[in-house]
N, C-alpha and C. Protein backbone atom coordinates (compact mmCIF):
# COMPACT_ATOMS: atom_id res chain seq x y z
N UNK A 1 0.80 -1.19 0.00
CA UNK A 1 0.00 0.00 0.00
C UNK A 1 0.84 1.25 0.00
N UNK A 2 1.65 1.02 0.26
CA UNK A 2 2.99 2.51 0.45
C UNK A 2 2.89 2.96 -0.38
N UNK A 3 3.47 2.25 -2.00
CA UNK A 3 3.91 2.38 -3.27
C UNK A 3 2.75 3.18 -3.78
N UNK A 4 1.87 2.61 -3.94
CA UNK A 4 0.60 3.70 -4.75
C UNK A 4 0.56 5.18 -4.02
N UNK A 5 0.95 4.94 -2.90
CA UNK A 5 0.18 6.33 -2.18
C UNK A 5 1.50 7.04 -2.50
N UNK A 6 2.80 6.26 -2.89
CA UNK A 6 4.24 7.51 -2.59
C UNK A 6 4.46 7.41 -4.60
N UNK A 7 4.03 6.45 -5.45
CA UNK A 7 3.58 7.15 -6.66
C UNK A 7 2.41 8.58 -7.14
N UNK A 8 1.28 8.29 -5.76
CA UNK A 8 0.42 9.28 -6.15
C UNK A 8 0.88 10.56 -5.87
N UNK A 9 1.57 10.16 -4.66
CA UNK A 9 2.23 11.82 -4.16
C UNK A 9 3.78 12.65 -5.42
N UNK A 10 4.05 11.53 -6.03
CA UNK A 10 5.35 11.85 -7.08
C UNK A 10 4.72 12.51 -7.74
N UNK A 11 2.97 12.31 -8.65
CA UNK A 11 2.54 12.67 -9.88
C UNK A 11 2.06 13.97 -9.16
N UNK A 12 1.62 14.07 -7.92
CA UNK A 12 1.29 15.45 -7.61
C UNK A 12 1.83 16.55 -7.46
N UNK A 13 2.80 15.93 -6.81
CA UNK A 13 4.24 17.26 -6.56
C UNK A 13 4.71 17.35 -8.07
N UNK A 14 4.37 16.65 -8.98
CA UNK A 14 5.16 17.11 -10.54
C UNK A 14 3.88 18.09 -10.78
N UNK A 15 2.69 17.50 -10.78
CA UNK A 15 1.63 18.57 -11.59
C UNK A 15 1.47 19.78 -10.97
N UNK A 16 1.89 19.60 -9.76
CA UNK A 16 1.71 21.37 -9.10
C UNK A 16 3.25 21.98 -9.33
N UNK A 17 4.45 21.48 -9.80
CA UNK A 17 5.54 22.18 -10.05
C UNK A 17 5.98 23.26 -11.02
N UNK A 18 6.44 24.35 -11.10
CA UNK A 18 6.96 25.47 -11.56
C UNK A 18 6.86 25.00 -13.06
N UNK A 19 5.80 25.85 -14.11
CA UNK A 19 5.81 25.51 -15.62
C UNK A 19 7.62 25.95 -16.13
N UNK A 20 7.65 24.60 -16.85
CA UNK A 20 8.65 24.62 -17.37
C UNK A 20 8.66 25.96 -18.58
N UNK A 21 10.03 26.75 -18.70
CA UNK A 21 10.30 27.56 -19.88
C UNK A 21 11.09 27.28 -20.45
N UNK A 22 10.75 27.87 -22.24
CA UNK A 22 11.55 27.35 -23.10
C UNK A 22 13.19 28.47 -23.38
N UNK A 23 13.98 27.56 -23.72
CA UNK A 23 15.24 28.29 -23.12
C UNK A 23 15.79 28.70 -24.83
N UNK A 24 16.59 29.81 -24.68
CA UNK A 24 17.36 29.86 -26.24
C UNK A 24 18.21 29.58 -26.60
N UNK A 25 18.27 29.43 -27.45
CA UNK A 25 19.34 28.55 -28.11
C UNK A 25 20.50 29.28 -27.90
N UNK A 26 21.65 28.49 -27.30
CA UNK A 26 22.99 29.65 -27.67
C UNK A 26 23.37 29.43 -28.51
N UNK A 27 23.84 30.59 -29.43
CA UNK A 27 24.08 30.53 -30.73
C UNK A 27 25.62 29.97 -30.92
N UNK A 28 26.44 29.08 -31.70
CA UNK A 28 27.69 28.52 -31.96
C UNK A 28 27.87 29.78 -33.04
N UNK A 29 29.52 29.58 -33.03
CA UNK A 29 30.19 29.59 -33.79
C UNK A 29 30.16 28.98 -34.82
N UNK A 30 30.34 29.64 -36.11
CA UNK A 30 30.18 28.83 -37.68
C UNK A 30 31.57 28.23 -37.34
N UNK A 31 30.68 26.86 -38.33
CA UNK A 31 31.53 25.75 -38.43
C UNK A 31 32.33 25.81 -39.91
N UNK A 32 33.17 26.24 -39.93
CA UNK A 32 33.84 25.93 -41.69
C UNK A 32 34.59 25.07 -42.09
N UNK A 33 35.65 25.41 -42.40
CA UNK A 33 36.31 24.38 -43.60
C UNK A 33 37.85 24.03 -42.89
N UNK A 34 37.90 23.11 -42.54
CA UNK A 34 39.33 23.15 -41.79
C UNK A 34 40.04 21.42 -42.89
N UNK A 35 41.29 22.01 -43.72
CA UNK A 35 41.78 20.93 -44.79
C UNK A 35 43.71 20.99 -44.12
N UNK A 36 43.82 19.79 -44.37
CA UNK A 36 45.11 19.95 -44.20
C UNK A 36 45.82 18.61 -45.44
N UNK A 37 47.08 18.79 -45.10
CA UNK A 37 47.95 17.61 -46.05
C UNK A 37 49.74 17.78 -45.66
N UNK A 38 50.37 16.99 -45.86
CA UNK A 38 51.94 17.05 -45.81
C UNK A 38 52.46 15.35 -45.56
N UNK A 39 53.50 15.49 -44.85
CA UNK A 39 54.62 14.48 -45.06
C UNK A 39 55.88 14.23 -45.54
N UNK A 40 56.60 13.61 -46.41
CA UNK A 40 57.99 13.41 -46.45
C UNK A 40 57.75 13.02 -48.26
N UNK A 41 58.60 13.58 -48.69
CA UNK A 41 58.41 14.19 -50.10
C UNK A 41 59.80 12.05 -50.68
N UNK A 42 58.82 11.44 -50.43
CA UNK A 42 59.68 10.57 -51.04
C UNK A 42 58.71 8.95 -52.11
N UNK A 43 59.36 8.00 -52.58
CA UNK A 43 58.59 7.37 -53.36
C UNK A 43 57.46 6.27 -52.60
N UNK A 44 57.75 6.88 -51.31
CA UNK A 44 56.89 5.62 -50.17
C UNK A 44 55.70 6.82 -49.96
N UNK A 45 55.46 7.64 -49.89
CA UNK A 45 54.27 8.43 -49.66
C UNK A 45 53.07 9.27 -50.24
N UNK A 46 52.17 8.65 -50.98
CA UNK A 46 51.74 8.87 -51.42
C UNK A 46 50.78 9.90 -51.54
N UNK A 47 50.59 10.94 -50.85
CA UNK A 47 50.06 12.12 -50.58
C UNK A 47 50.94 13.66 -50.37
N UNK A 48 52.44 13.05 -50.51
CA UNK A 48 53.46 14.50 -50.68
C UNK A 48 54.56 13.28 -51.80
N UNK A 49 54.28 14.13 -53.01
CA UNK A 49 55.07 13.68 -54.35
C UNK A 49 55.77 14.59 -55.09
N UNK A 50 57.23 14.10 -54.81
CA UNK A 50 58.25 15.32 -55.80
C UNK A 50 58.02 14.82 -57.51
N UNK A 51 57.93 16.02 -57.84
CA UNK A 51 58.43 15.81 -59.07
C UNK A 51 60.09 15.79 -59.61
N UNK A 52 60.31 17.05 -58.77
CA UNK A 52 61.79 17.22 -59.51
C UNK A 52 62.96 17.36 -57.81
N UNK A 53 63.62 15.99 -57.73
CA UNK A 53 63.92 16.04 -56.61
C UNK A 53 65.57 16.66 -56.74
N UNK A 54 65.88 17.54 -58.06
CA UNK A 54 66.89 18.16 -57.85
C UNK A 54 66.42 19.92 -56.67
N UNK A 55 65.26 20.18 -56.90
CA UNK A 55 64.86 21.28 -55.63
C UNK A 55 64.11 21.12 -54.81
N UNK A 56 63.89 19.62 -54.55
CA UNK A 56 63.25 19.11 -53.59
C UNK A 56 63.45 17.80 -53.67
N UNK A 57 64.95 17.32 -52.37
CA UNK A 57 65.82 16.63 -52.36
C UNK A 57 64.47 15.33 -51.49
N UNK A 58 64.84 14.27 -51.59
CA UNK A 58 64.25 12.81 -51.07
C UNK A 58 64.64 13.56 -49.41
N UNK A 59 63.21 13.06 -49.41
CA UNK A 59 63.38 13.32 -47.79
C UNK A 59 62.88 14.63 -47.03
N UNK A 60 62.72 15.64 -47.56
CA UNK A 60 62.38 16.58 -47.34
C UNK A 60 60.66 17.11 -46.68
N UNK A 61 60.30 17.49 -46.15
CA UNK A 61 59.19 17.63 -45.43
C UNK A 61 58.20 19.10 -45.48
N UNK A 62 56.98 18.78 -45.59
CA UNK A 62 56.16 20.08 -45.42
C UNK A 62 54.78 19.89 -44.92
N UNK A 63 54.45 20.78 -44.86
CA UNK A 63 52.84 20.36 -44.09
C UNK A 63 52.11 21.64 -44.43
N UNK A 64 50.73 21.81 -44.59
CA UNK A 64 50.09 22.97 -44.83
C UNK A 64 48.55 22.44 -44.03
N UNK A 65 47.88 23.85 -43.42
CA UNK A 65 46.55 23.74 -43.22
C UNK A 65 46.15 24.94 -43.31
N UNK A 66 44.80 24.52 -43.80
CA UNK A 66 43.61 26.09 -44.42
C UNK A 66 42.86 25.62 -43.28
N UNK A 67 42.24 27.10 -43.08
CA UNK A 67 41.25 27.07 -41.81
C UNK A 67 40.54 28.36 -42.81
N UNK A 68 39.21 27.89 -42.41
CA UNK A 68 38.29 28.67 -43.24
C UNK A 68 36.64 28.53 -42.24
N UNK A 69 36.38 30.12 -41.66
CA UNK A 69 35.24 30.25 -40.90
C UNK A 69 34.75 31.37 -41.07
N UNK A 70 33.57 32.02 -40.78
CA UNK A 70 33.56 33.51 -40.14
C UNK A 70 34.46 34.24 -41.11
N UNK A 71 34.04 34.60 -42.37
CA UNK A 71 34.38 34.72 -43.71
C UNK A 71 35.91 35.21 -43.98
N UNK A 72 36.48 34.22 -43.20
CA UNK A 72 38.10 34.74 -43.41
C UNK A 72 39.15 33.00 -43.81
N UNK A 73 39.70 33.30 -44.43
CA UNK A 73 40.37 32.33 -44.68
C UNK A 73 42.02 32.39 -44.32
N UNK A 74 42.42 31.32 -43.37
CA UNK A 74 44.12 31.42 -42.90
C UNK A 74 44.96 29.94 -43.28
N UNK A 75 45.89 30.21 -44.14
CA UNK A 75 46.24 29.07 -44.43
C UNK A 75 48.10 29.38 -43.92
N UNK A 76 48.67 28.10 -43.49
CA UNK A 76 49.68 28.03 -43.34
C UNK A 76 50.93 26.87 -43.57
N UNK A 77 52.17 26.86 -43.81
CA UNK A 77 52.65 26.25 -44.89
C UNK A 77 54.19 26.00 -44.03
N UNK A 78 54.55 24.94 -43.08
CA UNK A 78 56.12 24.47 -42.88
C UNK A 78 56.66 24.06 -43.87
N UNK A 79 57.92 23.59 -44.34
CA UNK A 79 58.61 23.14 -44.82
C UNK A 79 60.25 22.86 -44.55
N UNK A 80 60.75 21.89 -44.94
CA UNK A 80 62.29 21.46 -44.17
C UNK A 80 63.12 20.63 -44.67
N UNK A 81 63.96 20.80 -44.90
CA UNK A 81 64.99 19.94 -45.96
C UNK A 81 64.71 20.24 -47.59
N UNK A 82 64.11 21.59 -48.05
CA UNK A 82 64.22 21.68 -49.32
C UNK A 82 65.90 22.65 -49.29
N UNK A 83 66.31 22.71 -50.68
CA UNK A 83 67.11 23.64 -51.11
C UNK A 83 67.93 25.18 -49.81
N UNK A 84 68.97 24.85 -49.57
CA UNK A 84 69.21 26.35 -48.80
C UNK A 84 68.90 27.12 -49.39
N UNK A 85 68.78 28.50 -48.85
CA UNK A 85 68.77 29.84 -49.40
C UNK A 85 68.07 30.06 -50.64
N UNK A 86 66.97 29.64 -51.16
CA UNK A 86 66.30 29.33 -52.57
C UNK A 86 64.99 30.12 -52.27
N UNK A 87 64.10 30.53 -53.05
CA UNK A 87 62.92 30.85 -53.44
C UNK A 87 62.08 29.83 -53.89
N UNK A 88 60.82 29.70 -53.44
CA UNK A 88 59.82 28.67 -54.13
C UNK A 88 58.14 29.23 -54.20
N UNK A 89 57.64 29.05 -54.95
CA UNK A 89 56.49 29.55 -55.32
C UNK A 89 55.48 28.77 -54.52
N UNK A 90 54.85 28.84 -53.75
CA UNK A 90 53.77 27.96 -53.48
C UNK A 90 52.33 28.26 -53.20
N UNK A 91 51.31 27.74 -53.64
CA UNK A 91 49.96 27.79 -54.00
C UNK A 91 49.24 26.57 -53.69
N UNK A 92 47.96 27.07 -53.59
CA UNK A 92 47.23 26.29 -53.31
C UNK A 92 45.96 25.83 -54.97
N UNK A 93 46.03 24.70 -54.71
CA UNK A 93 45.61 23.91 -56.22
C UNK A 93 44.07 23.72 -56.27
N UNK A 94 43.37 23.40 -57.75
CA UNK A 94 42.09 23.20 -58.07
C UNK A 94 41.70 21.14 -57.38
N UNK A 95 42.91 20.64 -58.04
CA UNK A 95 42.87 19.54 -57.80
C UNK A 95 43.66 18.73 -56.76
N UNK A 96 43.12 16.81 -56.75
CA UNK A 96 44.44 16.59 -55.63
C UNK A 96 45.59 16.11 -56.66
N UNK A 97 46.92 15.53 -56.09
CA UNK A 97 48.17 15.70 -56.72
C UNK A 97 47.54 14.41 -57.66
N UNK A 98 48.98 14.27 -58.04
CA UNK A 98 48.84 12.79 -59.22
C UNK A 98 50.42 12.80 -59.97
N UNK A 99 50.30 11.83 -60.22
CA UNK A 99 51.52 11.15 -60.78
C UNK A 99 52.11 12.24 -61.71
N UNK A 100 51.36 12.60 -62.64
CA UNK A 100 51.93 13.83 -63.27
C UNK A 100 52.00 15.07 -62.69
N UNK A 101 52.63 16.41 -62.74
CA UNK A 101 52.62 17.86 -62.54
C UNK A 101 51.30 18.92 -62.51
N UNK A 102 50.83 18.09 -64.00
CA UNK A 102 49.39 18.94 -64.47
C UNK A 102 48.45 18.46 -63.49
N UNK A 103 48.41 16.91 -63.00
CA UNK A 103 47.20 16.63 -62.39
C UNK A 103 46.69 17.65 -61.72
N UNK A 104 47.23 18.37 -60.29
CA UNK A 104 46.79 19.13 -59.32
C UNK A 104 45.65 20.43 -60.47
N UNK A 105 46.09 20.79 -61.69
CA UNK A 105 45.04 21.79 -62.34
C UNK A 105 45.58 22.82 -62.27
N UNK A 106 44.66 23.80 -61.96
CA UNK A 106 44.93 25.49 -61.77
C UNK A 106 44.88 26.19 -60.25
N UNK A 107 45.48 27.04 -60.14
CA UNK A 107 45.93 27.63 -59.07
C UNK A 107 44.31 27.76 -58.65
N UNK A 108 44.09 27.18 -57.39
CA UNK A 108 42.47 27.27 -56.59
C UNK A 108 42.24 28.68 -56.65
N UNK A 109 40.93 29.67 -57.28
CA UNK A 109 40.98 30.68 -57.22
C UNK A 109 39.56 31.43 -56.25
N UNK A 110 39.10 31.85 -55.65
CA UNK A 110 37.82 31.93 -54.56
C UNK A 110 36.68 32.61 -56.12
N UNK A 111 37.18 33.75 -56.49
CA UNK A 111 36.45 34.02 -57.57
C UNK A 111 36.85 33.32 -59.09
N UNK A 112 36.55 33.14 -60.07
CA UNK A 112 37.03 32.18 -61.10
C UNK A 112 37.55 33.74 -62.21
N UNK A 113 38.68 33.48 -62.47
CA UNK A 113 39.42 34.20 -63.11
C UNK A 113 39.99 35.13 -63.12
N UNK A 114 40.67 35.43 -61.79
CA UNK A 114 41.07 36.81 -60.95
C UNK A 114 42.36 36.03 -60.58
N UNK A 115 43.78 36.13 -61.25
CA UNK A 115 44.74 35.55 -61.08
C UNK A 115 45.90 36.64 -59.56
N UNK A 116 45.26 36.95 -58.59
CA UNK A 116 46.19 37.76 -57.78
C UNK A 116 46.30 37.36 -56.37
N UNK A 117 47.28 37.52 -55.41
CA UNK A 117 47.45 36.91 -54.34
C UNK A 117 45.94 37.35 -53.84
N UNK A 118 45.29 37.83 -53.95
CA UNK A 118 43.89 38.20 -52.49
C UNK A 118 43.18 37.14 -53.45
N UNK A 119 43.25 37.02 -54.64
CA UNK A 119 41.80 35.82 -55.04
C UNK A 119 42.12 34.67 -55.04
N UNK A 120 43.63 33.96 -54.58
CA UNK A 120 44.19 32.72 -54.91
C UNK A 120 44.87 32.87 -53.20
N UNK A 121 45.43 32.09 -53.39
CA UNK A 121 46.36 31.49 -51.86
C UNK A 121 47.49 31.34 -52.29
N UNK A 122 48.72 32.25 -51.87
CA UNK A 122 50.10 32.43 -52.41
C UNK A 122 50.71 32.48 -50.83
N UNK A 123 51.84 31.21 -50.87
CA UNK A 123 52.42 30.87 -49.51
C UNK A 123 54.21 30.80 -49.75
N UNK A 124 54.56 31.62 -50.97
CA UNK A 124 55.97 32.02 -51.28
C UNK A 124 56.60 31.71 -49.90
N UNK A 125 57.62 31.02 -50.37
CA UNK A 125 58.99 31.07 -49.50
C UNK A 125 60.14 31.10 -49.58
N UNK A 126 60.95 31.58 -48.81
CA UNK A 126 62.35 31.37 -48.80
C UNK A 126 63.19 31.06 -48.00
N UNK A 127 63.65 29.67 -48.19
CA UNK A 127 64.30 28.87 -47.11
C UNK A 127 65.40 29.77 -46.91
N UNK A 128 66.04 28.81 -45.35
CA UNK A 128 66.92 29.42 -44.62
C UNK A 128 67.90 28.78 -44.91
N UNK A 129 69.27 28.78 -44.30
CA UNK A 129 70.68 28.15 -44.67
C UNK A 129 70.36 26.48 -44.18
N UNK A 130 69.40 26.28 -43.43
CA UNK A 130 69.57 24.80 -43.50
C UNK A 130 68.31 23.86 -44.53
N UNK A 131 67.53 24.76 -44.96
CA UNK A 131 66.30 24.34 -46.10
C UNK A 131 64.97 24.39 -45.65
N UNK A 132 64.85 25.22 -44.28
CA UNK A 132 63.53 25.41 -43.67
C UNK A 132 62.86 26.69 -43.85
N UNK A 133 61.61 26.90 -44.30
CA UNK A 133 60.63 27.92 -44.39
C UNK A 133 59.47 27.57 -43.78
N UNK A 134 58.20 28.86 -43.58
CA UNK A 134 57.01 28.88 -43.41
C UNK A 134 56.71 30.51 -43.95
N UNK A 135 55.79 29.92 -44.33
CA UNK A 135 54.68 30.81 -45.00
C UNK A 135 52.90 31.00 -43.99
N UNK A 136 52.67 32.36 -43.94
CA UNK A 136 51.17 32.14 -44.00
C UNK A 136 50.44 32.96 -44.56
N UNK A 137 49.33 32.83 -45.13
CA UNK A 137 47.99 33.98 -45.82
C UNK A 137 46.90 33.91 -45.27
N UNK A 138 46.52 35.06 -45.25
CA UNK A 138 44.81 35.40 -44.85
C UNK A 138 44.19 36.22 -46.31
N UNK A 139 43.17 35.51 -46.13
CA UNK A 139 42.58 36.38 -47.44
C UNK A 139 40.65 36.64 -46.65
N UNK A 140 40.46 37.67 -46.75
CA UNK A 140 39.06 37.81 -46.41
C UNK A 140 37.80 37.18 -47.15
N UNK A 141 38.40 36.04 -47.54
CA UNK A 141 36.51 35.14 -47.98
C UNK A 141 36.82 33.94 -47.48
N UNK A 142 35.88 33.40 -47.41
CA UNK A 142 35.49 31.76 -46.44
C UNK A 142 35.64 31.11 -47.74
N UNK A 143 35.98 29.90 -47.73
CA UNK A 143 35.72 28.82 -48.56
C UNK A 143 34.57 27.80 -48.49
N UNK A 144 33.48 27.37 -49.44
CA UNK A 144 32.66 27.02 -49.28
C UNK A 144 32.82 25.73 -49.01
N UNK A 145 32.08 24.83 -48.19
CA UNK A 145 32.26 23.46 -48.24
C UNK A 145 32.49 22.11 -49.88
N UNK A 146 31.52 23.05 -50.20
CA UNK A 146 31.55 22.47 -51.57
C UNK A 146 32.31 22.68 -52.52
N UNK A 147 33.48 23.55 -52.12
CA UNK A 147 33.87 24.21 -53.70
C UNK A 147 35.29 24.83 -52.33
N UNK A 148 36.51 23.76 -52.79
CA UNK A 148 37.55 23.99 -51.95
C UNK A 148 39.12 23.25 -52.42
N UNK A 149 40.03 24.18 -52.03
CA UNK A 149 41.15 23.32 -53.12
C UNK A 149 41.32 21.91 -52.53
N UNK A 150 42.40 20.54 -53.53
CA UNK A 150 42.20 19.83 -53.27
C UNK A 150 44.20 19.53 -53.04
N UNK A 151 44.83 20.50 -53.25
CA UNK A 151 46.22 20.61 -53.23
C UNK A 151 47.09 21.67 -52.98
N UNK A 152 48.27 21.40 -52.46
CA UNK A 152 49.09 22.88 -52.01
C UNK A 152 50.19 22.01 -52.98
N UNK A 153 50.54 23.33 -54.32
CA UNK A 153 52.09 22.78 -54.80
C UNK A 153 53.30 23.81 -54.88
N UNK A 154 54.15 22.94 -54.93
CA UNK A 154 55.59 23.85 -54.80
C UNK A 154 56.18 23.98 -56.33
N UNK A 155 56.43 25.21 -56.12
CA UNK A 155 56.57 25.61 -57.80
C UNK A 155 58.27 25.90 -57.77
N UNK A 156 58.74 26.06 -58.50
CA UNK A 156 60.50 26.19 -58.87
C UNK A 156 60.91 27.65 -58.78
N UNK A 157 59.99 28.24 -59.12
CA UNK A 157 60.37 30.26 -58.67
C UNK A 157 59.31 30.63 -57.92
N UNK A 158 59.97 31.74 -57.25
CA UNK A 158 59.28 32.87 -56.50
C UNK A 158 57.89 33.09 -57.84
N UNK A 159 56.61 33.91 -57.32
CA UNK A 159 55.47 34.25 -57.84
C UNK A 159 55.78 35.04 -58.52
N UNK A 160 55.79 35.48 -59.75
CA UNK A 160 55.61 36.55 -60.06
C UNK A 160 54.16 37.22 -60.65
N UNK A 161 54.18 38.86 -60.45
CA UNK A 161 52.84 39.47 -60.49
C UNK A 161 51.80 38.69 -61.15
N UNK A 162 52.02 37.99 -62.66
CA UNK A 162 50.93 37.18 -63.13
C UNK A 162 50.44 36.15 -62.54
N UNK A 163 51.03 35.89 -61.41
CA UNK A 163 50.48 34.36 -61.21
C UNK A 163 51.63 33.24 -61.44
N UNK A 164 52.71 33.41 -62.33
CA UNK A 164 53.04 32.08 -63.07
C UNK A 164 54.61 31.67 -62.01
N UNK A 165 55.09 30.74 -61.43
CA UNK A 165 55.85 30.75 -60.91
C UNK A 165 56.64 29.45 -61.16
N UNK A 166 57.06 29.25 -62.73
CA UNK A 166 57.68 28.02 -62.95
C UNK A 166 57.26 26.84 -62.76
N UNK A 167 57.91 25.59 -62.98
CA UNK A 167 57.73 24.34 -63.11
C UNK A 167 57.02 23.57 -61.81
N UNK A 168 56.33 22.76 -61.96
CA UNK A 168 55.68 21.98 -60.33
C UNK A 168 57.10 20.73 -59.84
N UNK A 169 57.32 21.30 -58.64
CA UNK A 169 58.27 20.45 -58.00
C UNK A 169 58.16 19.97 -57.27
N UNK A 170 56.50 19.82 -56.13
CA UNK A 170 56.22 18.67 -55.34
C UNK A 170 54.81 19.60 -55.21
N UNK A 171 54.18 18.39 -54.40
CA UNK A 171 52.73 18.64 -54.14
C UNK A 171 52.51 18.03 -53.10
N UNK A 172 51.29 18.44 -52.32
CA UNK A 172 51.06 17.68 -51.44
C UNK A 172 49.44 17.63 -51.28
N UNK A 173 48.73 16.39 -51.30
CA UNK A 173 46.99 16.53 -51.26
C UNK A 173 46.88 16.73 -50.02
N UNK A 174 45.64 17.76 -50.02
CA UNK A 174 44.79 18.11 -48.84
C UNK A 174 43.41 17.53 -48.71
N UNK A 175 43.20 17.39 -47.37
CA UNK A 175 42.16 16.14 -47.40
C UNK A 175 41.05 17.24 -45.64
């Protein structure tokens, strides 16, 4: 006999209790686009591939990540054991790498046909006396989920104003 009478008293003390209110939502932070890629530039790794390992010696290392939220885009670019004291062009690609140079495509551009560092991702470097650089860019637009590069490659010269910065000498897919 307890049980019924100390269930009846549970359902009462709930139905006479304080009406519940509905609470708001706290609003998050946009979620965007966070890509990365790197590794060791040799014939065992298949996601960082030299082409021309006279300026980008076996063995050599880099890593890059884009962070893309809150309509700003920051991408950043190590590298280690390339070439001392050298210049290298580096960009971020349409495609991911591939056995050939061309695979990666055209320089990833946010608007389509605006070849200049604010509409593309230009992460130029110039190593130090032992073959280490970093690069980083901000460019003020978000990258859309759908529509985002699929490669960072290392080019043989510094950028120049057009865009064009010599031959592809390693790549690395971003995932």
């Amino acid at each position: 006999m307890r049980l019924p009478a100390l269930l009846l008293a549970l359902l009462t003390a709930g139905a006479c209790a304080a009406p519940t209110t509905a609470v708001a939502p706290t609003p998050t932070p946009q979620i965007g686009v966070r890509l990365s890629g790197g590794g060791e530039f040799s014939a065992k790794d298949p996601l960082a591939i030299v082409y021309n390992t006279k300026l980008v010696p076996e063995g050599a290392k880099a890593s890059v990540t884009v962070e893309s939220a809150d309509g700003q885009t920051r991408s950043s670019f190590v590298a280690e054991g390339l070439l001392p004291n050298r210049a290298y062009g580096v960009h971020l690609h349409a495609n991911p790498c591939g056995s050939k140079p061309d695979d990666s495509g055209p320089h990833f551009q946010h608007t389509h046909g605006t070849v200049n560092a604010s509409n593309e991702v230009w992460l130029d470097i110039k190593t130090d006396g032992s073959g280490a650089a970093t690069s980083t860019a901000r460019q003020p637009w978000a990258l859309s989920p759908d529509r985002v590069p699929h490669s960072l490659v290392i080019h043989e010269k510094a950028t120049a104003p057009d865009g064009t910065a010599g031959g592809r000498v390693a790549c690395l897919t971003l995932k």
